[in-house]
N, C-alpha and C. Protein backbone atom coordinates (compact mmCIF):
# COMPACT_ATOMS: atom_id res chain seq x y z
N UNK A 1 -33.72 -12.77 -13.53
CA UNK A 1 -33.51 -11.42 -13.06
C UNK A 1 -33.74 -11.38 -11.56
N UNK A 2 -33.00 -10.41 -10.46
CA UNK A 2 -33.40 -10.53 -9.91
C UNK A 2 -33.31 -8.67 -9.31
N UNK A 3 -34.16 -8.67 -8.00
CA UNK A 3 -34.13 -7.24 -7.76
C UNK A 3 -33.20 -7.30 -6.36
N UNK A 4 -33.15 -6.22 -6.25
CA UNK A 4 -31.86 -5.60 -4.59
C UNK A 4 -32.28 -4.46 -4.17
N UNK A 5 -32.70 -4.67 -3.00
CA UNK A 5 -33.23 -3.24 -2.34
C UNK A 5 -31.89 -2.90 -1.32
N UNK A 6 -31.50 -1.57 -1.68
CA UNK A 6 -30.64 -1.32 -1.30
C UNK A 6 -30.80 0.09 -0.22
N UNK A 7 -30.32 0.33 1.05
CA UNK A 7 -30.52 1.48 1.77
C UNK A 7 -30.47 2.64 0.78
N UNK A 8 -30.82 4.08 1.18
CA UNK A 8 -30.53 4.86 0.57
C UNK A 8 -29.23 5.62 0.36
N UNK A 9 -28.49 5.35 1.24
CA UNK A 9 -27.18 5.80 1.09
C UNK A 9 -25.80 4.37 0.18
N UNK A 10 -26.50 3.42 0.03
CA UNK A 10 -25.94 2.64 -0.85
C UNK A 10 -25.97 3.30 -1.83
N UNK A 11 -27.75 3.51 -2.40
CA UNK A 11 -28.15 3.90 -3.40
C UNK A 11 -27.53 5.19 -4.10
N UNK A 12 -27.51 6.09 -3.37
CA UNK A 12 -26.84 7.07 -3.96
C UNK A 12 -25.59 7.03 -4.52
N UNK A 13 -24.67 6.52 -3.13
CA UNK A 13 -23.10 5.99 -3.63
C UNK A 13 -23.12 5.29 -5.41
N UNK A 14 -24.22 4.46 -5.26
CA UNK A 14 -23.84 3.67 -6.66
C UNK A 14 -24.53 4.59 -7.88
N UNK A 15 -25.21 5.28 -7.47
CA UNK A 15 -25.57 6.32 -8.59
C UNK A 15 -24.33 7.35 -8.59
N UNK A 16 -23.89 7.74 -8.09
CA UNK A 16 -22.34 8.44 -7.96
C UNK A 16 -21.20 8.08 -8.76
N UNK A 17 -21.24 6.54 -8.41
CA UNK A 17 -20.18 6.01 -8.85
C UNK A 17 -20.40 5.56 -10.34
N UNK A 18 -21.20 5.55 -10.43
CA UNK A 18 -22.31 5.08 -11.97
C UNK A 18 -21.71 6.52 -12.87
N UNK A 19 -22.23 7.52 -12.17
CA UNK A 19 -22.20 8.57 -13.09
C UNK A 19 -20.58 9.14 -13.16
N UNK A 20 -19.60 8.82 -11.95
CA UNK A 20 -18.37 9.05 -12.46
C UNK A 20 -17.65 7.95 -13.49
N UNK A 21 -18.11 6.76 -13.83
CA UNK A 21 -17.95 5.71 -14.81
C UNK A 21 -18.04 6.22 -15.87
N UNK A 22 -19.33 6.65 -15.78
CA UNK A 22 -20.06 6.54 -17.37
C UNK A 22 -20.93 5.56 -17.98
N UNK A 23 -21.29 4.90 -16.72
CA UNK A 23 -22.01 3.50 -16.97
C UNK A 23 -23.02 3.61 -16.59
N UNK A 24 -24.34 2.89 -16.64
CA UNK A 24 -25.70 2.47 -15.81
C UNK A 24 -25.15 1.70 -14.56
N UNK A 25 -25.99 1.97 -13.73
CA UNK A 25 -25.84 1.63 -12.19
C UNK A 25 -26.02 -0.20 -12.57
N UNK A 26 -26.41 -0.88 -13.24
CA UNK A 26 -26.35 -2.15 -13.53
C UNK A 26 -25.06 -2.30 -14.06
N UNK A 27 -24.39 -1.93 -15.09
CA UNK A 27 -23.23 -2.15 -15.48
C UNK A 27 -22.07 -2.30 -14.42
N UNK A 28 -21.99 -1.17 -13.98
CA UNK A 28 -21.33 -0.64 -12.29
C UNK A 28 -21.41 -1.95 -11.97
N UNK A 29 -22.20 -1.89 -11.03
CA UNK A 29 -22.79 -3.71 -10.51
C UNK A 29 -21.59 -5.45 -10.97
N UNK A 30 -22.22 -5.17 -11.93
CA UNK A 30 -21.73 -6.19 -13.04
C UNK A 30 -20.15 -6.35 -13.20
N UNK A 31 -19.67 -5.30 -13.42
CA UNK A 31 -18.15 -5.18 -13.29
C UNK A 31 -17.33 -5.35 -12.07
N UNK A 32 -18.03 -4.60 -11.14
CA UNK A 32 -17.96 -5.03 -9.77
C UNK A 32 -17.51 -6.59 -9.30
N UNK A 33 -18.54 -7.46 -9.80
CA UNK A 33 -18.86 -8.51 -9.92
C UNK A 33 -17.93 -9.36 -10.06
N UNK A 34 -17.78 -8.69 -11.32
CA UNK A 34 -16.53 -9.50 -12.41
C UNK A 34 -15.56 -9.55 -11.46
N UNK A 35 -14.79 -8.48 -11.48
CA UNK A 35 -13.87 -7.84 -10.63
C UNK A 35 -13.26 -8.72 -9.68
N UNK A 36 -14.38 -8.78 -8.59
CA UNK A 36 -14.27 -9.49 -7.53
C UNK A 36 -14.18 -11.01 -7.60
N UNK A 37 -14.86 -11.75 -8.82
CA UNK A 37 -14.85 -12.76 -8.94
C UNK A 37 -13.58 -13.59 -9.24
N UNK A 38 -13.00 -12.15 -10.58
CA UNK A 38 -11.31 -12.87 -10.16
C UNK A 38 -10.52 -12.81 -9.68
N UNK A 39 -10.37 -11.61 -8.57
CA UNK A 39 -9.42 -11.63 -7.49
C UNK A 39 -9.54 -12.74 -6.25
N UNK A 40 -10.57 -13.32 -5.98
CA UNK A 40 -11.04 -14.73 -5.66
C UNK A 40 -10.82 -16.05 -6.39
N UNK A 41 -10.52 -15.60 -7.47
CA UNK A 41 -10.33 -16.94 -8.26
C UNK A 41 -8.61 -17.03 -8.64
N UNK A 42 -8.10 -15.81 -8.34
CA UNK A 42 -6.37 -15.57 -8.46
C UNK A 42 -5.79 -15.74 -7.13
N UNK A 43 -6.58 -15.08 -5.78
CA UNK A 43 -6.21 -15.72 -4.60
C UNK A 43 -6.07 -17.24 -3.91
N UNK A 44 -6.98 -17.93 -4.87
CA UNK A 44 -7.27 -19.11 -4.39
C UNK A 44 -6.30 -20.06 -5.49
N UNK A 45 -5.56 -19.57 -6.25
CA UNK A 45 -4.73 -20.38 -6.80
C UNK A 45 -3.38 -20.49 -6.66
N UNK A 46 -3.03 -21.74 -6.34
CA UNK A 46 -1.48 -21.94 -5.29
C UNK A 46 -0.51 -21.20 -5.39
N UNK A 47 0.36 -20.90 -5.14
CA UNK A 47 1.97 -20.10 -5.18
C UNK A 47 2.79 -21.23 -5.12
N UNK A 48 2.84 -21.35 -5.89
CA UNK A 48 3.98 -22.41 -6.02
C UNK A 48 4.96 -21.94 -6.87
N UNK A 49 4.62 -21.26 -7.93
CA UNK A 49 5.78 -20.35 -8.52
C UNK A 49 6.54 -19.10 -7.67
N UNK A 50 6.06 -18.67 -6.92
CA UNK A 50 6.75 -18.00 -5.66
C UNK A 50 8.13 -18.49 -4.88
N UNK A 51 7.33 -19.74 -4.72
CA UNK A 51 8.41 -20.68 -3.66
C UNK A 51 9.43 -20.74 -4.96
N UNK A 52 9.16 -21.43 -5.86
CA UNK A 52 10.79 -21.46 -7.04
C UNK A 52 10.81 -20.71 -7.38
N UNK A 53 9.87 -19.27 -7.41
CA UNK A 53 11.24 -18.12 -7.44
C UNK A 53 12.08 -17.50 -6.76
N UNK A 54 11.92 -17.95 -5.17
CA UNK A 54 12.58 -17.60 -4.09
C UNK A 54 13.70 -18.47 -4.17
N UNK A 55 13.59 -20.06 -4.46
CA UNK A 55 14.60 -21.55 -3.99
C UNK A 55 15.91 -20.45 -5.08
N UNK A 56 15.18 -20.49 -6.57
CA UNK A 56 16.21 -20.03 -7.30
C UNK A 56 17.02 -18.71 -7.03
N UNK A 57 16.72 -18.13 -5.86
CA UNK A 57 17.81 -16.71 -5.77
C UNK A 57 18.68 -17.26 -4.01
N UNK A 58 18.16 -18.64 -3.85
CA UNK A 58 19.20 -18.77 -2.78
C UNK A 58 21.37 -18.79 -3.05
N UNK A 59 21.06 -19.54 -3.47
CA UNK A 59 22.77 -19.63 -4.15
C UNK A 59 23.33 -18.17 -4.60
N UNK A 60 23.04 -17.32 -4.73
CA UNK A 60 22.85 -15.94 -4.57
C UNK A 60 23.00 -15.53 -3.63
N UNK A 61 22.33 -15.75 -2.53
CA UNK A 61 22.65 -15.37 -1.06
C UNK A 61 23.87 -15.34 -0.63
N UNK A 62 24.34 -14.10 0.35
CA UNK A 62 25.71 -14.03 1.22
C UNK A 62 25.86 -15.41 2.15
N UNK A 63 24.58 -15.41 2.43
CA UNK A 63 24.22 -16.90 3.21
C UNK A 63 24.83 -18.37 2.61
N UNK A 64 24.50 -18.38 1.69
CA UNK A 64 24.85 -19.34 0.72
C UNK A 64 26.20 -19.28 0.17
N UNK A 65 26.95 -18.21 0.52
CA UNK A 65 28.67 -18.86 -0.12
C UNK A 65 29.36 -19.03 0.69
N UNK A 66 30.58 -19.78 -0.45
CA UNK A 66 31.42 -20.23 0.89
C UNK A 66 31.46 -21.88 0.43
N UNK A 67 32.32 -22.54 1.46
CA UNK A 67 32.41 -23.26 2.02
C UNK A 67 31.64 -23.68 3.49
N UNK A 68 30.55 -24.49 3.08
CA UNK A 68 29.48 -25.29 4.16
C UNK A 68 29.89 -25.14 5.55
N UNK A 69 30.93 -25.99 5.75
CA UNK A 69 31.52 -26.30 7.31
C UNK A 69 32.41 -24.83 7.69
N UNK A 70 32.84 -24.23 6.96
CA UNK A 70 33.77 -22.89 7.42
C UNK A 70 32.35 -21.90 7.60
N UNK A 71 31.51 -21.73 7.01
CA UNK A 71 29.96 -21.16 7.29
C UNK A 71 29.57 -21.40 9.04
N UNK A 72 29.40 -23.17 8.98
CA UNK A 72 29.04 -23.43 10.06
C UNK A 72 30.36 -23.12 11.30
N UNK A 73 31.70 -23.11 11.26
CA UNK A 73 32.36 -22.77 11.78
C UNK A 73 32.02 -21.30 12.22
N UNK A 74 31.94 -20.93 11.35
CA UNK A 74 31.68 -19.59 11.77
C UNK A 74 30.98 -18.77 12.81
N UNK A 75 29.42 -19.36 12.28
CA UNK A 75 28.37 -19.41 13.12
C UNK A 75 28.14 -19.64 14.64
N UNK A 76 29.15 -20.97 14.62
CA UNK A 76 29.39 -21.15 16.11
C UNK A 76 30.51 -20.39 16.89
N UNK A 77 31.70 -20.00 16.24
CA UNK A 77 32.26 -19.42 16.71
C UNK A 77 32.04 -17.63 17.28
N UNK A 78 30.63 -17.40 16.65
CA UNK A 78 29.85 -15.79 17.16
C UNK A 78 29.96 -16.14 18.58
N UNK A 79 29.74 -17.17 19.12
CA UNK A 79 28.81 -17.35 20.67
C UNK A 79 30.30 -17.15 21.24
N UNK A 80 31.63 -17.15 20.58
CA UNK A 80 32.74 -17.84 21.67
C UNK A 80 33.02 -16.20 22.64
């Protein structure tokens, strides 16, 4: 167990927030806890499904059709 001395205007806040819950100011706490523990533990895990869900909507792209070299023709021909 351990104890937390907390200012008094913490204190109140979490008695506030306790009593708009419906919980004990420990519970509050606790969930809190939780809470935070897995948005830290979901941030810190790679995106790598991101990147292939992005690769897979390229060919899709206006960018992406066509013919390659008439694309690149193109491109260069903006500057003429």
């Amino acid at each position: 167990m351990m104890t937390l001395e907390l200012d008094d205007e913490t204190a109140i806040l979490l008695a506030q927030l306790a009593k708009q819950e419906h919980i004990g100011a420990v519970q509050l706490v606790k969930k809190a806890l939780e809470e935070h523990a897995t948005a830290m533990r979901n941030a810190a895990q790679p995106k790598d499904e991101f990147l292939t869900e992005f690769i897979k909507t390229l060919p899709d792209l206006p960018s992406f059709q066509g013919d390659p070299v008439d694309i690149q023709k193109a491109m260069r021909d903006e500057w003429d």
